[in-house]
PDB file of N, CA and C in Angstrom:
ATOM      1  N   UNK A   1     -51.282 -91.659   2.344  1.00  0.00           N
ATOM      2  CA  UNK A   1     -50.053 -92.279   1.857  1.00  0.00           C
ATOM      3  C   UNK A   1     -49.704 -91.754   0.452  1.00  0.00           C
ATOM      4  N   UNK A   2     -50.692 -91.279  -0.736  1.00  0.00           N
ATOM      5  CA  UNK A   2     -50.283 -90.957  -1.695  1.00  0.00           C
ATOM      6  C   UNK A   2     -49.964 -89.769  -1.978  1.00  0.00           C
ATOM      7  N   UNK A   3     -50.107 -89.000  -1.125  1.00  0.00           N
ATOM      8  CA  UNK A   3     -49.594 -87.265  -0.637  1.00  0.00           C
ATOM      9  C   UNK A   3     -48.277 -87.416  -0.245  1.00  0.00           C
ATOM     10  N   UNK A   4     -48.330 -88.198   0.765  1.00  0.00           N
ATOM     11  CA  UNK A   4     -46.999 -88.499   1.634  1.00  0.00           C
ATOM     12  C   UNK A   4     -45.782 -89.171  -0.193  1.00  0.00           C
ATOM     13  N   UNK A   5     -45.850 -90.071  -1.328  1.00  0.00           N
ATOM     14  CA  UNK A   5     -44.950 -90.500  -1.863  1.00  0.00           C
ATOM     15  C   UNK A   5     -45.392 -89.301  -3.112  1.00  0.00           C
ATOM     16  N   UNK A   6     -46.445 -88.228  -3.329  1.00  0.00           N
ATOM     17  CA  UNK A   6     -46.114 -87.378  -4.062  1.00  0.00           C
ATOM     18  C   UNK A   6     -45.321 -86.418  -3.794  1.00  0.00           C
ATOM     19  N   UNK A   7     -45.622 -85.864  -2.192  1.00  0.00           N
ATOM     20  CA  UNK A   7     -44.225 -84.907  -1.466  1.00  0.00           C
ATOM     21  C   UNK A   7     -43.298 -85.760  -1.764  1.00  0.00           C
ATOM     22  N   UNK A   8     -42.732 -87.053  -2.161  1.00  0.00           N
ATOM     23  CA  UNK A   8     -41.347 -87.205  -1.637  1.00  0.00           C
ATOM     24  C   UNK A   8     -40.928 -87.367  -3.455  1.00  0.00           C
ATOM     25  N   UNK A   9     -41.443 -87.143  -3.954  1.00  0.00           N
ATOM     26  CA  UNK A   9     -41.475 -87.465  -6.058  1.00  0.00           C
ATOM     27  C   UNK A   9     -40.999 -86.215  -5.905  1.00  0.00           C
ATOM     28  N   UNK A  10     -41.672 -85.119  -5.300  1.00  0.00           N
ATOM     29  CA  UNK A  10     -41.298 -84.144  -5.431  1.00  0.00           C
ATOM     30  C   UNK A  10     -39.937 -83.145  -5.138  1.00  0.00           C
ATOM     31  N   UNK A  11     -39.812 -83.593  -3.771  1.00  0.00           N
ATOM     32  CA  UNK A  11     -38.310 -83.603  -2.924  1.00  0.00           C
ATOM     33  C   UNK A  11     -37.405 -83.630  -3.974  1.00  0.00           C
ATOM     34  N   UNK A  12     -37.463 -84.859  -4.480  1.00  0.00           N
ATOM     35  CA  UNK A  12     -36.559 -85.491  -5.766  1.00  0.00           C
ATOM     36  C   UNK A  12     -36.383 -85.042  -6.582  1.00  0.00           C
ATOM     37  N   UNK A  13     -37.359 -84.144  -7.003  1.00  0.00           N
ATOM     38  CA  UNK A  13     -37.108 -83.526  -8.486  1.00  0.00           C
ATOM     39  C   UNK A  13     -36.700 -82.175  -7.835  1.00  0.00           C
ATOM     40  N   UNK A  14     -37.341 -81.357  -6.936  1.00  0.00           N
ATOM     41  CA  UNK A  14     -37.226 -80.005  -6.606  1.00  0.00           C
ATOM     42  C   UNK A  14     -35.220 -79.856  -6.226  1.00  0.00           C
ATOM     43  N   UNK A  15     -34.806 -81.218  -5.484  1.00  0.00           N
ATOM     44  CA  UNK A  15     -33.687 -80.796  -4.881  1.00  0.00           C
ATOM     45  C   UNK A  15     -32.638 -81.844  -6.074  1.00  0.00           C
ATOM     46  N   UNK A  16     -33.295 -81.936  -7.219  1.00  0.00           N
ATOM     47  CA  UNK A  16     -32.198 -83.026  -8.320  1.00  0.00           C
ATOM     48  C   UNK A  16     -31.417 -83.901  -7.293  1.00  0.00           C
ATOM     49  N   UNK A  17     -31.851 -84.711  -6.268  1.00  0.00           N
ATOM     50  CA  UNK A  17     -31.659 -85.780  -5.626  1.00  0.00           C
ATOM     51  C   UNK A  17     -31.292 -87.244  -6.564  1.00  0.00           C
ATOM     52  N   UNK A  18     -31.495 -87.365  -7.888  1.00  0.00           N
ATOM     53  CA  UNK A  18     -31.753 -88.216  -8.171  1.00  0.00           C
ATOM     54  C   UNK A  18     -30.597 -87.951  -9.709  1.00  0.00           C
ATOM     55  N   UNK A  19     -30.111 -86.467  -9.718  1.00  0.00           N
ATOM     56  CA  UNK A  19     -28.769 -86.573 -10.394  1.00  0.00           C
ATOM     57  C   UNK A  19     -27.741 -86.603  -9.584  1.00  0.00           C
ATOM     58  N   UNK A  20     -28.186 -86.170  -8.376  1.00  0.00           N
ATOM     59  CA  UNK A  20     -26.895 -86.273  -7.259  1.00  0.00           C
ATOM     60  C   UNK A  20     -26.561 -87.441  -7.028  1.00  0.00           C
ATOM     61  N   UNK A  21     -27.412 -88.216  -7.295  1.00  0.00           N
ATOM     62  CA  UNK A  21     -26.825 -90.099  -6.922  1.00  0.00           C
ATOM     63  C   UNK A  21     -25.878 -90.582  -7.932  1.00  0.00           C
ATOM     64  N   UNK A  22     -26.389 -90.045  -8.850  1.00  0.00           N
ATOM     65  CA  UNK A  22     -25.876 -90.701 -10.273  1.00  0.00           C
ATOM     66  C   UNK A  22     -24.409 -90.316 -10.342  1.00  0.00           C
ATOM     67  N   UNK A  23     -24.136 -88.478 -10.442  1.00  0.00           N
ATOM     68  CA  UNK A  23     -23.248 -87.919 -10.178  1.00  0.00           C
ATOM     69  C   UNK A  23     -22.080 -88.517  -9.146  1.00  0.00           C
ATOM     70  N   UNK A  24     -22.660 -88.877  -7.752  1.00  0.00           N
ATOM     71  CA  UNK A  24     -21.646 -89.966  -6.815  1.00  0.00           C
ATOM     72  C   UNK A  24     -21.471 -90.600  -7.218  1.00  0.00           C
ATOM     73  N   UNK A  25     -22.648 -91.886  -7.992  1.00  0.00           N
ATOM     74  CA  UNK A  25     -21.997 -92.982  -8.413  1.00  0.00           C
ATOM     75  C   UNK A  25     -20.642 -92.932  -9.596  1.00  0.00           C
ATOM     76  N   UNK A  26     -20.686 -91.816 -10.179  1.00  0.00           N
ATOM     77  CA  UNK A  26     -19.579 -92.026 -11.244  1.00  0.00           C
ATOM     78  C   UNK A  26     -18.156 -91.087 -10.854  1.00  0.00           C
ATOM     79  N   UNK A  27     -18.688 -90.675  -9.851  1.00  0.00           N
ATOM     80  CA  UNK A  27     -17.300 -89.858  -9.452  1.00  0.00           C
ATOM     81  C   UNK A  27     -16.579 -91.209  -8.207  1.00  0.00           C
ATOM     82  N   UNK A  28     -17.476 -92.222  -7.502  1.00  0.00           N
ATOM     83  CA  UNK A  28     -16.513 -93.104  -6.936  1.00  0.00           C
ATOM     84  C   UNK A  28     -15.967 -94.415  -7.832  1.00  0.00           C
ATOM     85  N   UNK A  29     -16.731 -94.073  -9.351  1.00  0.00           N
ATOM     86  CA  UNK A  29     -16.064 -95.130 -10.404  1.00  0.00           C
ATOM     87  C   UNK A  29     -14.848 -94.415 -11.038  1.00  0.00           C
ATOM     88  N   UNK A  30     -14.848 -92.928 -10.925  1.00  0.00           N
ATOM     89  CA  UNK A  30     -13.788 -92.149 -11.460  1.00  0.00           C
ATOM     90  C   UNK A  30     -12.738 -92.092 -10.360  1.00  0.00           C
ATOM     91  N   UNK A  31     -12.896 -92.175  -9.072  1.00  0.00           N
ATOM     92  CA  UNK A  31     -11.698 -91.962  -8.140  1.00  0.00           C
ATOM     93  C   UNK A  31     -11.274 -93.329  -8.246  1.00  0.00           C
ATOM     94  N   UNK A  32     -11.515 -94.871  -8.305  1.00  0.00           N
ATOM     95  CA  UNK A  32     -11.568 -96.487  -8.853  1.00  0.00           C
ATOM     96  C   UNK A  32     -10.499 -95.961  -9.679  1.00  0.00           C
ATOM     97  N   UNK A  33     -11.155 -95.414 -10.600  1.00  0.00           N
ATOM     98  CA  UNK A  33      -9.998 -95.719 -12.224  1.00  0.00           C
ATOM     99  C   UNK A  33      -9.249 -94.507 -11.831  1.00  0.00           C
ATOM    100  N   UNK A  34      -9.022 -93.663 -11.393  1.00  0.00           N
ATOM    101  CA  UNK A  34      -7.712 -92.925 -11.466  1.00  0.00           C
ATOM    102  C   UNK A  34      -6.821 -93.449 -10.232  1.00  0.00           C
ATOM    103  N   UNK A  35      -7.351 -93.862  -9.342  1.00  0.00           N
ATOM    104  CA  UNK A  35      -6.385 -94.566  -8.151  1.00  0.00           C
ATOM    105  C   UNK A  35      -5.288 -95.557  -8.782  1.00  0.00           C
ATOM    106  N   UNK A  36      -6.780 -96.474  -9.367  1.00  0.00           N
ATOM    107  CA  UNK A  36      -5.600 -97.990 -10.495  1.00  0.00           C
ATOM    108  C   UNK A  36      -4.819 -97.478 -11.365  1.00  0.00           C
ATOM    109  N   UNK A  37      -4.884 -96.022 -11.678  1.00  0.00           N
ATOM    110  CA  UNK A  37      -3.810 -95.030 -12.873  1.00  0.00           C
ATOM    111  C   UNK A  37      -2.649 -94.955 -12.372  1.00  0.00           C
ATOM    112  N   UNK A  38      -3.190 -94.361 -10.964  1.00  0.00           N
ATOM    113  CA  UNK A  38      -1.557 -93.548 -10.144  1.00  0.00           C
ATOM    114  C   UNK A  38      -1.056 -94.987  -9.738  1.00  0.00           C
ATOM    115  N   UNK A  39      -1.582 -95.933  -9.413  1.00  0.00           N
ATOM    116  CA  UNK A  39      -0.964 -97.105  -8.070  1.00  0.00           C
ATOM    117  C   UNK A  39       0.094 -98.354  -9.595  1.00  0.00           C
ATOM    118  N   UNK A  40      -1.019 -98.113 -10.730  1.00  0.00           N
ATOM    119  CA  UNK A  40      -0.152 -99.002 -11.744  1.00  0.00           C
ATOM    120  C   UNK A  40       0.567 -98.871 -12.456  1.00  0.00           C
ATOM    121  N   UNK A  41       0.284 -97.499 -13.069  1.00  0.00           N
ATOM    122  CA  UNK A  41       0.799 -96.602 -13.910  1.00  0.00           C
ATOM    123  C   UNK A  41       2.402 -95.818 -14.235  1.00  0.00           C
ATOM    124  N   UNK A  42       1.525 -94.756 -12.954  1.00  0.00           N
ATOM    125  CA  UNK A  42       2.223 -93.437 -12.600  1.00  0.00           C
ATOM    126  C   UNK A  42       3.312 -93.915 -11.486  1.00  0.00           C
ATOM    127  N   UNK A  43       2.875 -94.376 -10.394  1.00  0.00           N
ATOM    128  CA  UNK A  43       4.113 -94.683  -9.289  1.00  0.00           C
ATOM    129  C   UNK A  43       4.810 -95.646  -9.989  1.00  0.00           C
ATOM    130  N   UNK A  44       4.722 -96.735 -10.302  1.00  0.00           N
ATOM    131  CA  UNK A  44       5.351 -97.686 -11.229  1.00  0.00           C
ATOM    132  C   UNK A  44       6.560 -96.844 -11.517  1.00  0.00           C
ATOM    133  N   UNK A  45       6.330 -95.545 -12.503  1.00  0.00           N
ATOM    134  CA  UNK A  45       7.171 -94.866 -13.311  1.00  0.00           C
ATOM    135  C   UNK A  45       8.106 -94.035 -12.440  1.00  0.00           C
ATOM    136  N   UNK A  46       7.922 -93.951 -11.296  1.00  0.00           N
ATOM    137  CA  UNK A  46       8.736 -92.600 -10.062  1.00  0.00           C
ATOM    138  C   UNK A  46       9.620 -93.954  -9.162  1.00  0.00           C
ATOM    139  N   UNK A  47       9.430 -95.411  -9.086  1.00  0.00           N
ATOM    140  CA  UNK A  47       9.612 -96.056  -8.191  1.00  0.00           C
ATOM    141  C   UNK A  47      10.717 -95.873  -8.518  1.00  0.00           C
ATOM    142  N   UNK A  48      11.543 -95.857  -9.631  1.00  0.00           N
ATOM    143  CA  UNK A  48      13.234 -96.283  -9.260  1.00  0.00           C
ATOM    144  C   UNK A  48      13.590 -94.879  -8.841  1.00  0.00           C
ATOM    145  N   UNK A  49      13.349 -93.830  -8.182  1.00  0.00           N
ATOM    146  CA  UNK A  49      14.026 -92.906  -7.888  1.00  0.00           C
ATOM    147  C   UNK A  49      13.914 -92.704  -6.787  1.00  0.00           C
ATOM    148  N   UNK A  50      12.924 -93.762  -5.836  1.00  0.00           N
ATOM    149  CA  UNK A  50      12.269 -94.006  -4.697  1.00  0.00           C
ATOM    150  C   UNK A  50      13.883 -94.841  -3.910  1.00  0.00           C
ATOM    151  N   UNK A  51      14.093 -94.536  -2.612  1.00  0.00           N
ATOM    152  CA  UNK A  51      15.293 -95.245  -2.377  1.00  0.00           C
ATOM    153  C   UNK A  51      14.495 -96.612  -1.587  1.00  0.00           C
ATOM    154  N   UNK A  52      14.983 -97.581  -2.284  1.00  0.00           N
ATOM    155  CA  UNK A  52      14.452 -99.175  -1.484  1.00  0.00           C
ATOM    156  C   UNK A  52      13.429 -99.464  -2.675  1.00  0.00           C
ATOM    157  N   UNK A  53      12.843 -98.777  -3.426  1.00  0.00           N
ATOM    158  CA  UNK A  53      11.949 -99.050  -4.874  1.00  0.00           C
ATOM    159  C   UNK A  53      10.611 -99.704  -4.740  1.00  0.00           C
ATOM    160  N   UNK A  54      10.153 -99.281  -3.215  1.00  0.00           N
ATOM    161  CA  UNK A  54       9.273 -99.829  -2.958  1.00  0.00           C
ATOM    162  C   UNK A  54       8.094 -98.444  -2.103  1.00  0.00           C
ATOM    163  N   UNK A  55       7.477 -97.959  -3.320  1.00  0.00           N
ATOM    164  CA  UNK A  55       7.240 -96.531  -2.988  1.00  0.00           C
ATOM    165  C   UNK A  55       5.960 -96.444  -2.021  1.00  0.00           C
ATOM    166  N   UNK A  56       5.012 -97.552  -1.790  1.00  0.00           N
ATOM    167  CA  UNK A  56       4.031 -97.880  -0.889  1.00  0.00           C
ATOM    168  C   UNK A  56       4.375 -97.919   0.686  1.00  0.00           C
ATOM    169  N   UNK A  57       5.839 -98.118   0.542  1.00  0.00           N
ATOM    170  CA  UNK A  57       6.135 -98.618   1.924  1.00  0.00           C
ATOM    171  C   UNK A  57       7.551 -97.657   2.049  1.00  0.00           C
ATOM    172  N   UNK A  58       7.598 -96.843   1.667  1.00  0.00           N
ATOM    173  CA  UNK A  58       8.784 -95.842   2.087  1.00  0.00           C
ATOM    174  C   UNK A  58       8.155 -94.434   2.804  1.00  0.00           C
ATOM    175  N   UNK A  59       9.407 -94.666   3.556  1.00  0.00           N
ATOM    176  CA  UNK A  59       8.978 -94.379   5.312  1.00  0.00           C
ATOM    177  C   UNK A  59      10.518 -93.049   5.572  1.00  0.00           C
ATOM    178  N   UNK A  60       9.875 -92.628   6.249  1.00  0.00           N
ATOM    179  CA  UNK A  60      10.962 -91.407   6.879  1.00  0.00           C
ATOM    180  C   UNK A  60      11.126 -91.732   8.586  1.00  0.00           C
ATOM    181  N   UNK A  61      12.324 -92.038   8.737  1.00  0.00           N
ATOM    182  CA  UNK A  61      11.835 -92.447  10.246  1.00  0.00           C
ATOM    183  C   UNK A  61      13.138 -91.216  11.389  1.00  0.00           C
ATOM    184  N   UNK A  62      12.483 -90.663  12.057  1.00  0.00           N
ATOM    185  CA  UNK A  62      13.056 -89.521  13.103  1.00  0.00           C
ATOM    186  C   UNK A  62      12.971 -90.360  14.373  1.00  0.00           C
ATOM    187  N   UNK A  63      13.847 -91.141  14.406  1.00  0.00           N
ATOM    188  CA  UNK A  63      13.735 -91.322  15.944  1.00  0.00           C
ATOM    189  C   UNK A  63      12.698 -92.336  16.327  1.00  0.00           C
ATOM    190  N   UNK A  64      12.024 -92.455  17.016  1.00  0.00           N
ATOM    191  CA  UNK A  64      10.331 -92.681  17.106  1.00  0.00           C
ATOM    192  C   UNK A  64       9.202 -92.850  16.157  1.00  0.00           C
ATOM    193  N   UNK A  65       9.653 -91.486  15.265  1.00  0.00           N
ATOM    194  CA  UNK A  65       8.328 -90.930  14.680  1.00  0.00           C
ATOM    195  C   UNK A  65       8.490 -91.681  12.879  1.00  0.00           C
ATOM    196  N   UNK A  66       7.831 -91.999  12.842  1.00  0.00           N
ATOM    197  CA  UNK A  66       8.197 -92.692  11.482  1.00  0.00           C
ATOM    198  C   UNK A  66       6.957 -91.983  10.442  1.00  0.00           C
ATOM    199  N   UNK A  67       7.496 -91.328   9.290  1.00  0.00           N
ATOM    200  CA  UNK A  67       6.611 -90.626   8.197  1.00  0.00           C
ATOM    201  C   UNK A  67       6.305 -91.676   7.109  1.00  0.00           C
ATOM    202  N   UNK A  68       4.935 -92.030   6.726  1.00  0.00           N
ATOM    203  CA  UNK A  68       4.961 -92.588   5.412  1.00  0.00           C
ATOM    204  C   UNK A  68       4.821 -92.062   4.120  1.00  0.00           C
ATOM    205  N   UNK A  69       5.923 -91.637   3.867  1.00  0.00           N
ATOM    206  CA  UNK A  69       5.718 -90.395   2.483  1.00  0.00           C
ATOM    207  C   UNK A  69       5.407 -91.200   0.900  1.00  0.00           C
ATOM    208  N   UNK A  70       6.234 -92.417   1.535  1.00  0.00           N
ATOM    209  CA  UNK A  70       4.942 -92.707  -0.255  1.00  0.00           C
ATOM    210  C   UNK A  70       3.931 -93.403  -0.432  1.00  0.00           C
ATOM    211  N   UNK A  71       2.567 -93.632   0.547  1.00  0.00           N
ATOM    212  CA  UNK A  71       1.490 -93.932   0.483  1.00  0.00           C
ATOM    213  C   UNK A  71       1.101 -92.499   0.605  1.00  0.00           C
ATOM    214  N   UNK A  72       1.355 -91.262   1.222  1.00  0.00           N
ATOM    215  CA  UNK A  72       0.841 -90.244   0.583  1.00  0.00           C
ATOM    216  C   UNK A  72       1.396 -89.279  -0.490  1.00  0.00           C
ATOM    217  N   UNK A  73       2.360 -89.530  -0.842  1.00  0.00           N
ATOM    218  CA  UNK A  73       3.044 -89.067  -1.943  1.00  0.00           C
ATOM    219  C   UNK A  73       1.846 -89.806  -3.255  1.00  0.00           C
ATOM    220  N   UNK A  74       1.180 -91.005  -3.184  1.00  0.00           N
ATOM    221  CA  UNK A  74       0.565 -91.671  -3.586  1.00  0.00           C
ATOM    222  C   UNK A  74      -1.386 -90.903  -3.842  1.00  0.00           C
ATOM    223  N   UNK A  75      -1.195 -90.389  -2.652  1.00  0.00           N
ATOM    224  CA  UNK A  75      -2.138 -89.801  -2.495  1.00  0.00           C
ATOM    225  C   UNK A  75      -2.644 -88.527  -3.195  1.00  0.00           C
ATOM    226  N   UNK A  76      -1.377 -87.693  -3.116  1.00  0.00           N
ATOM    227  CA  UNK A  76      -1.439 -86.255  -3.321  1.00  0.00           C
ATOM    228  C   UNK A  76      -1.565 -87.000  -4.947  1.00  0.00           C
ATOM    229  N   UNK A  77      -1.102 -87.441  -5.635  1.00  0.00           N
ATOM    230  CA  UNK A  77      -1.175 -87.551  -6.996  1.00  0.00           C
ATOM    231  C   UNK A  77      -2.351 -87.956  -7.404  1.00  0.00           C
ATOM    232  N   UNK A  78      -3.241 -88.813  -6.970  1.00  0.00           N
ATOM    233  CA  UNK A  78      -4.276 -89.503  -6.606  1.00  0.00           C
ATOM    234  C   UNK A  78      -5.396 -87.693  -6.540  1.00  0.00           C
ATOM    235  N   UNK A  79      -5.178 -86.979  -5.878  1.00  0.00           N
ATOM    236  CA  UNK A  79      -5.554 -85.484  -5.685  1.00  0.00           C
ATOM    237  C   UNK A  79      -5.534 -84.522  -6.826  1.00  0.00           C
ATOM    238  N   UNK A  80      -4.633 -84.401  -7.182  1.00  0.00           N
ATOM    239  CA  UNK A  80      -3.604 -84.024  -8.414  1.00  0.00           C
ATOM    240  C   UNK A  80      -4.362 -84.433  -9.447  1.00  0.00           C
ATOM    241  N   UNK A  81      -5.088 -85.727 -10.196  1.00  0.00           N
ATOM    242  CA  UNK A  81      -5.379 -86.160 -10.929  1.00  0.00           C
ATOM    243  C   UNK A  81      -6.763 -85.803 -11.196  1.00  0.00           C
ATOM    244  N   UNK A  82      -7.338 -86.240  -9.981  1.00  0.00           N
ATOM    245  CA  UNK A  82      -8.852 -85.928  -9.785  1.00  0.00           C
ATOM    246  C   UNK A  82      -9.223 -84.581  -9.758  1.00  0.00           C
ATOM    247  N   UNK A  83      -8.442 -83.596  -9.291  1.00  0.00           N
ATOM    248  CA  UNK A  83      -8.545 -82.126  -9.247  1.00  0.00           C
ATOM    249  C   UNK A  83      -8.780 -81.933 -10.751  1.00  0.00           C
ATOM    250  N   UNK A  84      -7.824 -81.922 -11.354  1.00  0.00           N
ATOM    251  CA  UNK A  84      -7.206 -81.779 -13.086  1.00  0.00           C
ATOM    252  C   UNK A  84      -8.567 -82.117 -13.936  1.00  0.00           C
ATOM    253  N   UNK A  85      -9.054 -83.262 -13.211  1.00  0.00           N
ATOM    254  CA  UNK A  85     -10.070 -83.879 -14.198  1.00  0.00           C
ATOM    255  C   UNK A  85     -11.766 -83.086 -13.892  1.00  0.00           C
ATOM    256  N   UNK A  86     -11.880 -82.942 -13.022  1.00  0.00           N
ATOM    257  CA  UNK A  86     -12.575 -81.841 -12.600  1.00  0.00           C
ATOM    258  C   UNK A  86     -12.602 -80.626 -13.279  1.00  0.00           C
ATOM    259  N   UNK A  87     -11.673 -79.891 -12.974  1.00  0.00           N
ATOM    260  CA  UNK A  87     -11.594 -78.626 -13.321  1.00  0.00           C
ATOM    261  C   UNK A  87     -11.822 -78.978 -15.180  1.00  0.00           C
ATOM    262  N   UNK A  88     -11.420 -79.485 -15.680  1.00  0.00           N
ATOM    263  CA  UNK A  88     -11.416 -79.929 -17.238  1.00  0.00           C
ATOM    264  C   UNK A  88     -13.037 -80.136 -17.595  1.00  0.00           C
ATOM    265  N   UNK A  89     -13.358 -80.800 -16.388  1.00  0.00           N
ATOM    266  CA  UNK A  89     -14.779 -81.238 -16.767  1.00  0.00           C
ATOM    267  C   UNK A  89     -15.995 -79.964 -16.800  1.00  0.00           C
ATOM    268  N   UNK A  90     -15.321 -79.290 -15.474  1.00  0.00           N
ATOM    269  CA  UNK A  90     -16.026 -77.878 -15.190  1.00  0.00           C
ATOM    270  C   UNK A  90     -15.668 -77.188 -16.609  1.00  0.00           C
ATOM    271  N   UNK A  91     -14.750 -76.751 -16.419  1.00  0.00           N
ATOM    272  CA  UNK A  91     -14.218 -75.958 -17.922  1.00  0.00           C
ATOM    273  C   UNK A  91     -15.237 -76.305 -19.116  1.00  0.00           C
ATOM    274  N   UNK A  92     -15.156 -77.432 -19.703  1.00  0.00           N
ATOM    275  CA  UNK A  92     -15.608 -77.437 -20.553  1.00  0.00           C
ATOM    276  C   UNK A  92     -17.112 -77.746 -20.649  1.00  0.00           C
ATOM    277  N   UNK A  93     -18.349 -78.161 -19.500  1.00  0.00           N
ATOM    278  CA  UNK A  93     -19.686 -77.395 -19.427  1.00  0.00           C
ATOM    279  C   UNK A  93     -19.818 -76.321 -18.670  1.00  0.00           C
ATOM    280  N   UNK A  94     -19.011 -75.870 -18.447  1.00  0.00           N
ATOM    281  CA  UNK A  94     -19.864 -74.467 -17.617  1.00  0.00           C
ATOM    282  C   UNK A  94     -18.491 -73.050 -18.571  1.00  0.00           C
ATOM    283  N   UNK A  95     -18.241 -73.281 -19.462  1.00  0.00           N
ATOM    284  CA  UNK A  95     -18.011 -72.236 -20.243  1.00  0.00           C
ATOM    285  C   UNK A  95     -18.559 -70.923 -20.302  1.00  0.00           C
ATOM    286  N   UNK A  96     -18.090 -70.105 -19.763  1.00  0.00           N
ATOM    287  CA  UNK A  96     -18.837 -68.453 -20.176  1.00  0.00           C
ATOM    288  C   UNK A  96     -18.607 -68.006 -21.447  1.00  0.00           C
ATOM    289  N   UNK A  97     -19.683 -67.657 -22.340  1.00  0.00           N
ATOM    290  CA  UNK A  97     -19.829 -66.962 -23.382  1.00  0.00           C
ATOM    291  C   UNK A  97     -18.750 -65.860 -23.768  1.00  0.00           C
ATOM    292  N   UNK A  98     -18.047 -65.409 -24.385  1.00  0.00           N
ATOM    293  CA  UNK A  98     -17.025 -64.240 -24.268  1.00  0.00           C
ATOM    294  C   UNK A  98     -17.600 -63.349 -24.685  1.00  0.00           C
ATOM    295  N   UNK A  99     -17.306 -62.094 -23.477  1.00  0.00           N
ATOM    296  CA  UNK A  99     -18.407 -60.712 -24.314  1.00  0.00           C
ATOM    297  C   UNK A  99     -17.169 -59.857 -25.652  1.00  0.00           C
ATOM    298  N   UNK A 100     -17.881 -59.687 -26.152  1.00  0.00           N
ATOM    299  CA  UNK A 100     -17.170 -58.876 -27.370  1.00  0.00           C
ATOM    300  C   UNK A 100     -16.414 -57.569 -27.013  1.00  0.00           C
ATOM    301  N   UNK A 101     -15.831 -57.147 -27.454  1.00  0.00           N
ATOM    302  CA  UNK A 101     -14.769 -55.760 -26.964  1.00  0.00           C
ATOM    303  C   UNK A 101     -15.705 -54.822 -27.925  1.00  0.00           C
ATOM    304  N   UNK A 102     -15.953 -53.948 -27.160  1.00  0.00           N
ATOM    305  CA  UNK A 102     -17.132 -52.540 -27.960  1.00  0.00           C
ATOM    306  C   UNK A 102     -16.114 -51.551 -28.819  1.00  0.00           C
TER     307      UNK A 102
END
């Protein structure tokens, strides 16, 4: 048994299992707070140009087929945000050194 929970100490450290949790946990507290950004914020600010001003529930309807373009209009920004914040985050630890011009 104590082979068996030193292989698995090990697992953990060999495969950083144990920043990868951490890492999830704060990226589904970061998608939390940028969702409550776009949903309170940001759409808030686009709704009066929304026709009916009710941008959760505006709908494209063909006939039959009915589109809900601003729960994903909601979305893509929601995308948009989190992308941005990412790439910012990447950017600024994983910086490459600049090589000098000879």
């Amino acid at each position: 048994m104590k082979q068996f929970i030193a292989e698995f100490k090990e697992f953990l450290k060999e495969y950083k299992i144990v920043g990868l949790a951490i890492a999830f946990i704060i990226g589904v507290a970061a998608t939390t707070l940028i969702k409550s950004l776009v949903d309170n914020v940001v759409m808030p600010l686009i709704t009066p140009f929304i026709p009916g001003g009710a941008w959760q529930s505006a709908v494209w309807t063909f006939g039959s087929v009915v589109i809900g373009w601003g729960a994903f209009l909601g979305a893509v920004i929601n995308f948009v945000i989190i992308a941005l914040v990412v790439f910012i985050i990447a950017k600024y630890f994983f910086k490459e050194e600049k090589v000098g011009k000879k």
